[in-house]
C-alpha atoms as a PDB file:
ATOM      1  CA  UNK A   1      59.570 -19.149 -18.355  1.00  0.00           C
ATOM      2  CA  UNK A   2      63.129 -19.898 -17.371  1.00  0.00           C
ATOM      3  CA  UNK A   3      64.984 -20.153 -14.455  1.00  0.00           C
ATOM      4  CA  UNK A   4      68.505 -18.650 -13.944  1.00  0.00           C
ATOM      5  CA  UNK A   5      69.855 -20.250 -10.972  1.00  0.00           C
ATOM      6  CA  UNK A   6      73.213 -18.718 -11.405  1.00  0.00           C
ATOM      7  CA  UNK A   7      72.666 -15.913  -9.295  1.00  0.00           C
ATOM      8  CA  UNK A   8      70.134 -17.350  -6.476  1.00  0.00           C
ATOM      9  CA  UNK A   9      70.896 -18.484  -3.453  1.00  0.00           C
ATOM     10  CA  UNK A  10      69.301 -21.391  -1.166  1.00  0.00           C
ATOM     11  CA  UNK A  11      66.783 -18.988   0.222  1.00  0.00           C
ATOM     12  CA  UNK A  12      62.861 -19.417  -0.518  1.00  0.00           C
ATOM     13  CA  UNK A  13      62.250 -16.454  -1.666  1.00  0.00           C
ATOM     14  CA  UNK A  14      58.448 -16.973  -2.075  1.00  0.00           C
ATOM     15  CA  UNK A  15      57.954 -18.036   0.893  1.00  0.00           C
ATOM     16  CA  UNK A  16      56.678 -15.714   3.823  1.00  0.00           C
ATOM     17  CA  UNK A  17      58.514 -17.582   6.607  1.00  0.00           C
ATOM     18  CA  UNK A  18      61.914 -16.281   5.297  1.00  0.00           C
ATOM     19  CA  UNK A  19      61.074 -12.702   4.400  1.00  0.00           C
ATOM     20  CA  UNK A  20      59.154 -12.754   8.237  1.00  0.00           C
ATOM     21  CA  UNK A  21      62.948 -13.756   9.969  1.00  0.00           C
ATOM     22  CA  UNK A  22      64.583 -11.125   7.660  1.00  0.00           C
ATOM     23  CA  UNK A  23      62.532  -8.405   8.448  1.00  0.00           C
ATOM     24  CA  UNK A  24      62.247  -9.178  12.429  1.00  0.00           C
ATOM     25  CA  UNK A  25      66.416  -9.262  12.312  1.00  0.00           C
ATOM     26  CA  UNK A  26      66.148  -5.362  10.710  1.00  0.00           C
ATOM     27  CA  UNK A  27      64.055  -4.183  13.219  1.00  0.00           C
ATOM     28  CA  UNK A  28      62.360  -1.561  11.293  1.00  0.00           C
ATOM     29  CA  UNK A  29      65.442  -0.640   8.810  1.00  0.00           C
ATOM     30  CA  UNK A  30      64.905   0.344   5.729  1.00  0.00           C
ATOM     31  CA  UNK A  31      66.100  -0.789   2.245  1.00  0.00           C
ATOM     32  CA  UNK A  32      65.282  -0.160  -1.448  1.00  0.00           C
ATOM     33  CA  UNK A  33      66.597  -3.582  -3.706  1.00  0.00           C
ATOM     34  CA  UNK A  34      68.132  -2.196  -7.259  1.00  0.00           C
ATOM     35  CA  UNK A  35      66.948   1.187  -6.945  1.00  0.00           C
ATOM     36  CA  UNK A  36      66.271   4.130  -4.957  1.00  0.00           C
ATOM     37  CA  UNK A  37      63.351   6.325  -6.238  1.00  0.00           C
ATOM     38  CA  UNK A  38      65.474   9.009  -7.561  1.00  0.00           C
ATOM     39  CA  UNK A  39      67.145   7.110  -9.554  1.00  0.00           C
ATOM     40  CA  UNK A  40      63.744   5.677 -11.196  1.00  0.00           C
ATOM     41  CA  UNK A  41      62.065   9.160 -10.677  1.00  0.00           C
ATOM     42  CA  UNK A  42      62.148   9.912 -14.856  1.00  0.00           C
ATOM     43  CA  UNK A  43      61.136   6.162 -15.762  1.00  0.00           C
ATOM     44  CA  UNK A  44      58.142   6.895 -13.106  1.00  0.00           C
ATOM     45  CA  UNK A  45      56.883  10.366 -13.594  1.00  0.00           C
ATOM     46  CA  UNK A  46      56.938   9.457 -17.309  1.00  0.00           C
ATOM     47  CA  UNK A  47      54.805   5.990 -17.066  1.00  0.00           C
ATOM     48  CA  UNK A  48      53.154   6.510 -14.062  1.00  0.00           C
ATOM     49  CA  UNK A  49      50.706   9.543 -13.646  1.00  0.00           C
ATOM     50  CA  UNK A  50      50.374  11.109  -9.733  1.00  0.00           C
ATOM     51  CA  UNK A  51      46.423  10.437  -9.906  1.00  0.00           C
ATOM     52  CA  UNK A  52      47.091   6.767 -11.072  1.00  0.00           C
ATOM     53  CA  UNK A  53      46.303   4.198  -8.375  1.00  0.00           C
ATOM     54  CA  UNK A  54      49.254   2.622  -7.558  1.00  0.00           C
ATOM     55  CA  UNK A  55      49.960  -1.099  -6.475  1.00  0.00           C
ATOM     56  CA  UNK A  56      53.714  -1.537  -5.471  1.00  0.00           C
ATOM     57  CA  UNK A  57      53.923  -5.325  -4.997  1.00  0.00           C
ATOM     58  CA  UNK A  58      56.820  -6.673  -2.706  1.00  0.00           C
ATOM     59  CA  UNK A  59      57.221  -3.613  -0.982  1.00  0.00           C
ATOM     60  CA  UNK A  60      59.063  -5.006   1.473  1.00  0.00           C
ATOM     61  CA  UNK A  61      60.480  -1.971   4.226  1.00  0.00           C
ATOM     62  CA  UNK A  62      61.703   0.327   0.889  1.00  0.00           C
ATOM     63  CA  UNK A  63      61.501   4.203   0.792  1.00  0.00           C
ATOM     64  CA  UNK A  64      60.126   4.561  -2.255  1.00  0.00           C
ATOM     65  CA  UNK A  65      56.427   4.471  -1.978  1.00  0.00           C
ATOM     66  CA  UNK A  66      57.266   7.493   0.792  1.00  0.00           C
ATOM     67  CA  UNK A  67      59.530   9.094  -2.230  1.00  0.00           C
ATOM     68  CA  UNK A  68      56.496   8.907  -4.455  1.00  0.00           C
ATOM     69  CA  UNK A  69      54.381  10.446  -1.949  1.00  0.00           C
ATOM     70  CA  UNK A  70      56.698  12.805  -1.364  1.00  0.00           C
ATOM     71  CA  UNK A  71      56.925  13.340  -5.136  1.00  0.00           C
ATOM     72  CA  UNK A  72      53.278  13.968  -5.711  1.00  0.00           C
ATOM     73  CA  UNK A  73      51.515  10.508  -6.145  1.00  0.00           C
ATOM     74  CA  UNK A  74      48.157  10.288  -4.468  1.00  0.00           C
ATOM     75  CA  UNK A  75      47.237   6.669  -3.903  1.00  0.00           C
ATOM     76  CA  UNK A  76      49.851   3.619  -3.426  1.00  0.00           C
ATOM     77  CA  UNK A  77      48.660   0.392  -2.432  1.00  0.00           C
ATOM     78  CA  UNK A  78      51.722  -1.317  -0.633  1.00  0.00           C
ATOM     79  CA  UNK A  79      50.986  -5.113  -0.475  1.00  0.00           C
ATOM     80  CA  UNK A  80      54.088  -7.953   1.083  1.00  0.00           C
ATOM     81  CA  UNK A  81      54.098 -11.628   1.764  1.00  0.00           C
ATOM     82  CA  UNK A  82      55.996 -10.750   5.077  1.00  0.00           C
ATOM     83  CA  UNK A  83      52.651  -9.715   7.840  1.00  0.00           C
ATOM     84  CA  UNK A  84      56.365  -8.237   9.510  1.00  0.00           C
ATOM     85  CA  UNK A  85      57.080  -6.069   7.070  1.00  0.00           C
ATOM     86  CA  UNK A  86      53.671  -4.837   6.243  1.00  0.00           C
ATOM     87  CA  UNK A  87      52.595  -4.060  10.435  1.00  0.00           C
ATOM     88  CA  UNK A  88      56.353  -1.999  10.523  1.00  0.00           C
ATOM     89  CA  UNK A  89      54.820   0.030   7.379  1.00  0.00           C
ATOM     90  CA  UNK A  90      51.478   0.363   9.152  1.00  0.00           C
ATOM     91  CA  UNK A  91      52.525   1.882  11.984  1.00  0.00           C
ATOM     92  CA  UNK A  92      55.396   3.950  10.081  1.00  0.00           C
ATOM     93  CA  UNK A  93      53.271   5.518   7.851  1.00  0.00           C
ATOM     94  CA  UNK A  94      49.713   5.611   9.831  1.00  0.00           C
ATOM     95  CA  UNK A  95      49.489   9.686   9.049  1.00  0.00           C
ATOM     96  CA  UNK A  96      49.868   9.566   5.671  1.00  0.00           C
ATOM     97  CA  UNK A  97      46.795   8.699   3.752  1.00  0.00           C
ATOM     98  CA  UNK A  98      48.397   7.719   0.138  1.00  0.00           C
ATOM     99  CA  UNK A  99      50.173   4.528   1.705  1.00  0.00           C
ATOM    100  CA  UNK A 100      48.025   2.058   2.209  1.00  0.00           C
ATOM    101  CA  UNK A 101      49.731  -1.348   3.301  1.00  0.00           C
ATOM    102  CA  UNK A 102      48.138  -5.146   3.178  1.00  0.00           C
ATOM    103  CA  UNK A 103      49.688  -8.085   3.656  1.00  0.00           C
ATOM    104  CA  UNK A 104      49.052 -10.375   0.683  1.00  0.00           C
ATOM    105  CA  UNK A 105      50.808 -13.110  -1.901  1.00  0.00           C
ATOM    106  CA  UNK A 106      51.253 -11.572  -5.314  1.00  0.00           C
ATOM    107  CA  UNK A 107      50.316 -14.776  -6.872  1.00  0.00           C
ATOM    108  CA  UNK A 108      46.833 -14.482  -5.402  1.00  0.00           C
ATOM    109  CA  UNK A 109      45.991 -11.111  -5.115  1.00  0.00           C
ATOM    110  CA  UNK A 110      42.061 -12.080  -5.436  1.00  0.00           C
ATOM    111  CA  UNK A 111      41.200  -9.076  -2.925  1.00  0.00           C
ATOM    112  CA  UNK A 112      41.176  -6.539  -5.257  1.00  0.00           C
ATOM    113  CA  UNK A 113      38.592  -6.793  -8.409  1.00  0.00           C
ATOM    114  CA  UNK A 114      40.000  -6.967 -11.811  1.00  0.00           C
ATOM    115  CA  UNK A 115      41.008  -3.671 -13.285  1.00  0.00           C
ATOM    116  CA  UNK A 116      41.774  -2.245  -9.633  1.00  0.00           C
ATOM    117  CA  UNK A 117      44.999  -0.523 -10.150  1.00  0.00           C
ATOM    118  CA  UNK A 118      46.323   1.827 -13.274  1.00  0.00           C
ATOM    119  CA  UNK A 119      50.084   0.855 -12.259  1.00  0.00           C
ATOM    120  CA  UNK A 120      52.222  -1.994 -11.082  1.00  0.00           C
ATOM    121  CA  UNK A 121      55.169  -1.310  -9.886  1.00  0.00           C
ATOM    122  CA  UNK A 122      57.713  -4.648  -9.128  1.00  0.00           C
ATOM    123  CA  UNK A 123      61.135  -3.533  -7.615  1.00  0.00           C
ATOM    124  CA  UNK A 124      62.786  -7.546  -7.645  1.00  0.00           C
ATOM    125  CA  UNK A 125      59.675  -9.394  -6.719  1.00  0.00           C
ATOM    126  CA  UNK A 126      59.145 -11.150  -9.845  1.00  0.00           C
ATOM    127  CA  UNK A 127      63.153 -11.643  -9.929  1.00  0.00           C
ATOM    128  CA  UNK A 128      62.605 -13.412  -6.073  1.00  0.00           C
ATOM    129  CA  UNK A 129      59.958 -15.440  -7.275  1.00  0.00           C
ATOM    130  CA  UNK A 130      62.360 -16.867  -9.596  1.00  0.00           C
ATOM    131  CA  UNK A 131      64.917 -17.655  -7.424  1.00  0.00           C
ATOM    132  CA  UNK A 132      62.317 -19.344  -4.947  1.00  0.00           C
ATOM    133  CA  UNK A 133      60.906 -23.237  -5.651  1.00  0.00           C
ATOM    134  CA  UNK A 134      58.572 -23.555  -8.972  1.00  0.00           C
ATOM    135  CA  UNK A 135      59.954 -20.719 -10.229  1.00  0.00           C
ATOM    136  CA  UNK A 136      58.087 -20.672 -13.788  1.00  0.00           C
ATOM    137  CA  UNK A 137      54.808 -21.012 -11.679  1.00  0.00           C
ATOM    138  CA  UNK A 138      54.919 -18.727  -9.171  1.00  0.00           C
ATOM    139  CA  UNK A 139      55.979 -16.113 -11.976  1.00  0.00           C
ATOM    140  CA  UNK A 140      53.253 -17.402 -14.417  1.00  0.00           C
ATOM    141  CA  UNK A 141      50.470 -16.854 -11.477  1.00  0.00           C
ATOM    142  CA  UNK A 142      52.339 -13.050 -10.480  1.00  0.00           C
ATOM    143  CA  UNK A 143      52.212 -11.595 -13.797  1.00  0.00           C
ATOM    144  CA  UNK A 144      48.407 -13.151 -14.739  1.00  0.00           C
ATOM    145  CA  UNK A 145      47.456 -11.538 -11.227  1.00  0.00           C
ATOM    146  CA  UNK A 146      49.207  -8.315 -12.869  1.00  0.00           C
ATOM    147  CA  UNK A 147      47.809  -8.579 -16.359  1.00  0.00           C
ATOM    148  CA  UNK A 148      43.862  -8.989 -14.335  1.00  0.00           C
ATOM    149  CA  UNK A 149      44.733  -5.929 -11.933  1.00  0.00           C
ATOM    150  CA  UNK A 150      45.727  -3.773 -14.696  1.00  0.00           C
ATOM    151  CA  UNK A 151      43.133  -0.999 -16.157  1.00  0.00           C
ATOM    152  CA  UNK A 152      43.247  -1.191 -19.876  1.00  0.00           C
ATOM    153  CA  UNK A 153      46.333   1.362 -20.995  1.00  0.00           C
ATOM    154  CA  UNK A 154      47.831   0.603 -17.398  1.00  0.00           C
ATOM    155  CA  UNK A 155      51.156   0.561 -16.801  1.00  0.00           C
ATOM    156  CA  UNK A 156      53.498  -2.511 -15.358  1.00  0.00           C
ATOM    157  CA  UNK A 157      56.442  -1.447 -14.403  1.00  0.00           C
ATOM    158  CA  UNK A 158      59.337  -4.554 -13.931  1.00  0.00           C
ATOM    159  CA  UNK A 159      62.467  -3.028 -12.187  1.00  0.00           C
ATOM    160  CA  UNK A 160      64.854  -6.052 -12.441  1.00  0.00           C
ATOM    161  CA  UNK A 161      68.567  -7.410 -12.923  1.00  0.00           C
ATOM    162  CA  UNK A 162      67.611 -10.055 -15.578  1.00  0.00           C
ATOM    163  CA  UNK A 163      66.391  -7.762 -18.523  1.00  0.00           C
ATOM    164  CA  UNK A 164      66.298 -10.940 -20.469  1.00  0.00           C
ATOM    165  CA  UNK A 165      63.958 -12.068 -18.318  1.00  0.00           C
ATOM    166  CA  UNK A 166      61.296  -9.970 -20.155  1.00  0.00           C
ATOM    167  CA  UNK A 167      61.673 -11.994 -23.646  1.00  0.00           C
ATOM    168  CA  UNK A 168      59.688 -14.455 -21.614  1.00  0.00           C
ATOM    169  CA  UNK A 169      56.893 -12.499 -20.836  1.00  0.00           C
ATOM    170  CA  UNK A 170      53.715 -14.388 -22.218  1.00  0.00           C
ATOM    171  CA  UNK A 171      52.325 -12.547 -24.974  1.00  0.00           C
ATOM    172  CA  UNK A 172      48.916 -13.213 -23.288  1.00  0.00           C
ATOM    173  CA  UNK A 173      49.601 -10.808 -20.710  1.00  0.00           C
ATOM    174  CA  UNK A 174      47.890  -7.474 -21.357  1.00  0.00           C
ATOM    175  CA  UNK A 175      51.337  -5.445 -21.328  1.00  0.00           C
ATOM    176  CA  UNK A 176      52.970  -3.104 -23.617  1.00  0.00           C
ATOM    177  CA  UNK A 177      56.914  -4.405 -23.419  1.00  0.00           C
ATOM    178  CA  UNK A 178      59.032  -1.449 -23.489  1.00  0.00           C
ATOM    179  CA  UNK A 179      62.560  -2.241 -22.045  1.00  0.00           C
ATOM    180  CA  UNK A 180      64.705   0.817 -20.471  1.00  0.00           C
ATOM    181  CA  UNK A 181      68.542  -0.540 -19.737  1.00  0.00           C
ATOM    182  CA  UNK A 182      69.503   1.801 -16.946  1.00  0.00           C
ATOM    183  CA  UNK A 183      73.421   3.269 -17.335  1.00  0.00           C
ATOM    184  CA  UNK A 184      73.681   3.078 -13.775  1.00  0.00           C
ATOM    185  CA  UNK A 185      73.175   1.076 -10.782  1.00  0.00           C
ATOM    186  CA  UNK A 186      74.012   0.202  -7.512  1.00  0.00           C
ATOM    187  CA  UNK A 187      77.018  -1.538  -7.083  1.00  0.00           C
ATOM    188  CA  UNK A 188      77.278  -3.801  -3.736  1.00  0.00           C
ATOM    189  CA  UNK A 189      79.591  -6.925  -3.499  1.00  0.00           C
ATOM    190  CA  UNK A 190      78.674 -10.007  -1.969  1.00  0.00           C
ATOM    191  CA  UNK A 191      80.275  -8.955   1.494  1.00  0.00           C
ATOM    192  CA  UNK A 192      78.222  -6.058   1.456  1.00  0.00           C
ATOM    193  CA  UNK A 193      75.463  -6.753   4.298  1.00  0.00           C
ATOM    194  CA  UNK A 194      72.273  -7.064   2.135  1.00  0.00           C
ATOM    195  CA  UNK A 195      71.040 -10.455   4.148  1.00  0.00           C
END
């Protein structure tokens, strides 16, 4: 695993403190990191059947668990390190029955038995872990919690700004590597107010 500290920032990024401050100081704002669904919508509805379960890990306060729903998809399990975030998404979405939200560390995610879920979906969670302190652990212990979750066939989805970053994906791991390079994406500049 490597670590490219060129684009991270002093923030611990797997660490629930910080995404607990960020999320109290947006006050129930919303934001998608990368990606908004409709831009992912063909990578999705081609990988990821409606009846699949779902597990969208690092949900964070994004939109597009409520795009998929919106889109068809049946069953989403939302899961965050922040308890802020997840609580905001509880109450938000408490009337619709395919979001289901649970506050939980994707480098333990010993909850759920193995085989639970018949797509991952990671929208910059695996890129935060490696911007955070022991970077190649914490990203050793996410994916191997990925690889157990995942039904045979089952579908991890990585949506990330390193696609490099997947030439270091253990070969242990139960995925299929297919790499998509999307022709477009957001473009924000560093006074933009992401923080």
């Amino acid at each position: 695993m490597f670590r490219d500290v060129s684009s991270c920032n002093t923030y611990n990024y797997g660490d629930a403190l910080y995404w607990d401050a960020r999320y109290m100081q947006e006050q129930g704002g919303a934001f998608d990191w990368y990606q908004r669904y409709s831009s992912l919508r063909p990578f999705v509805r081609k990988f990821v059947p409606t009846s699949s379960r779902v597990l969208m890990v690092g949900c964070g306060n994004a939109l597009m668990s409520e795009d998929m729903v919106k889109d068809g998809y049946e069953d989403i399990m939302n899961i965050d390190i922040s308890s802020v975030a997840i609580e905001t998404m509880r109450r938000k979405y408490e009337y619709i029955p395919q979001l289901k939200y649970m506050q939980m560390d994707v480098r333990d995610m010993s909850f759920f038995p193995d085989e639970s879920f018949g797509n991952v979906i990671d929208k910059g969670t695996l890129d935060s872990l490696m911007c955070g302190t022991d970077a190649p652990i914490s990203a050793t212990q996410m994916l191997g919690e990925v690889s157990r979750l995942l039904k045979p066939g089952g579908t991890y989805m990585l949506v990330t700004i390193y696609p490099k970053m997947t030439l270091y994906l253990s070969p242990a791991l139960s995925f299929i590597l297919k790499v998509h390079i999307m022709k477009t994406v957001l473009k924000f500049t560093l006074t933009d107010n992401l923080w």
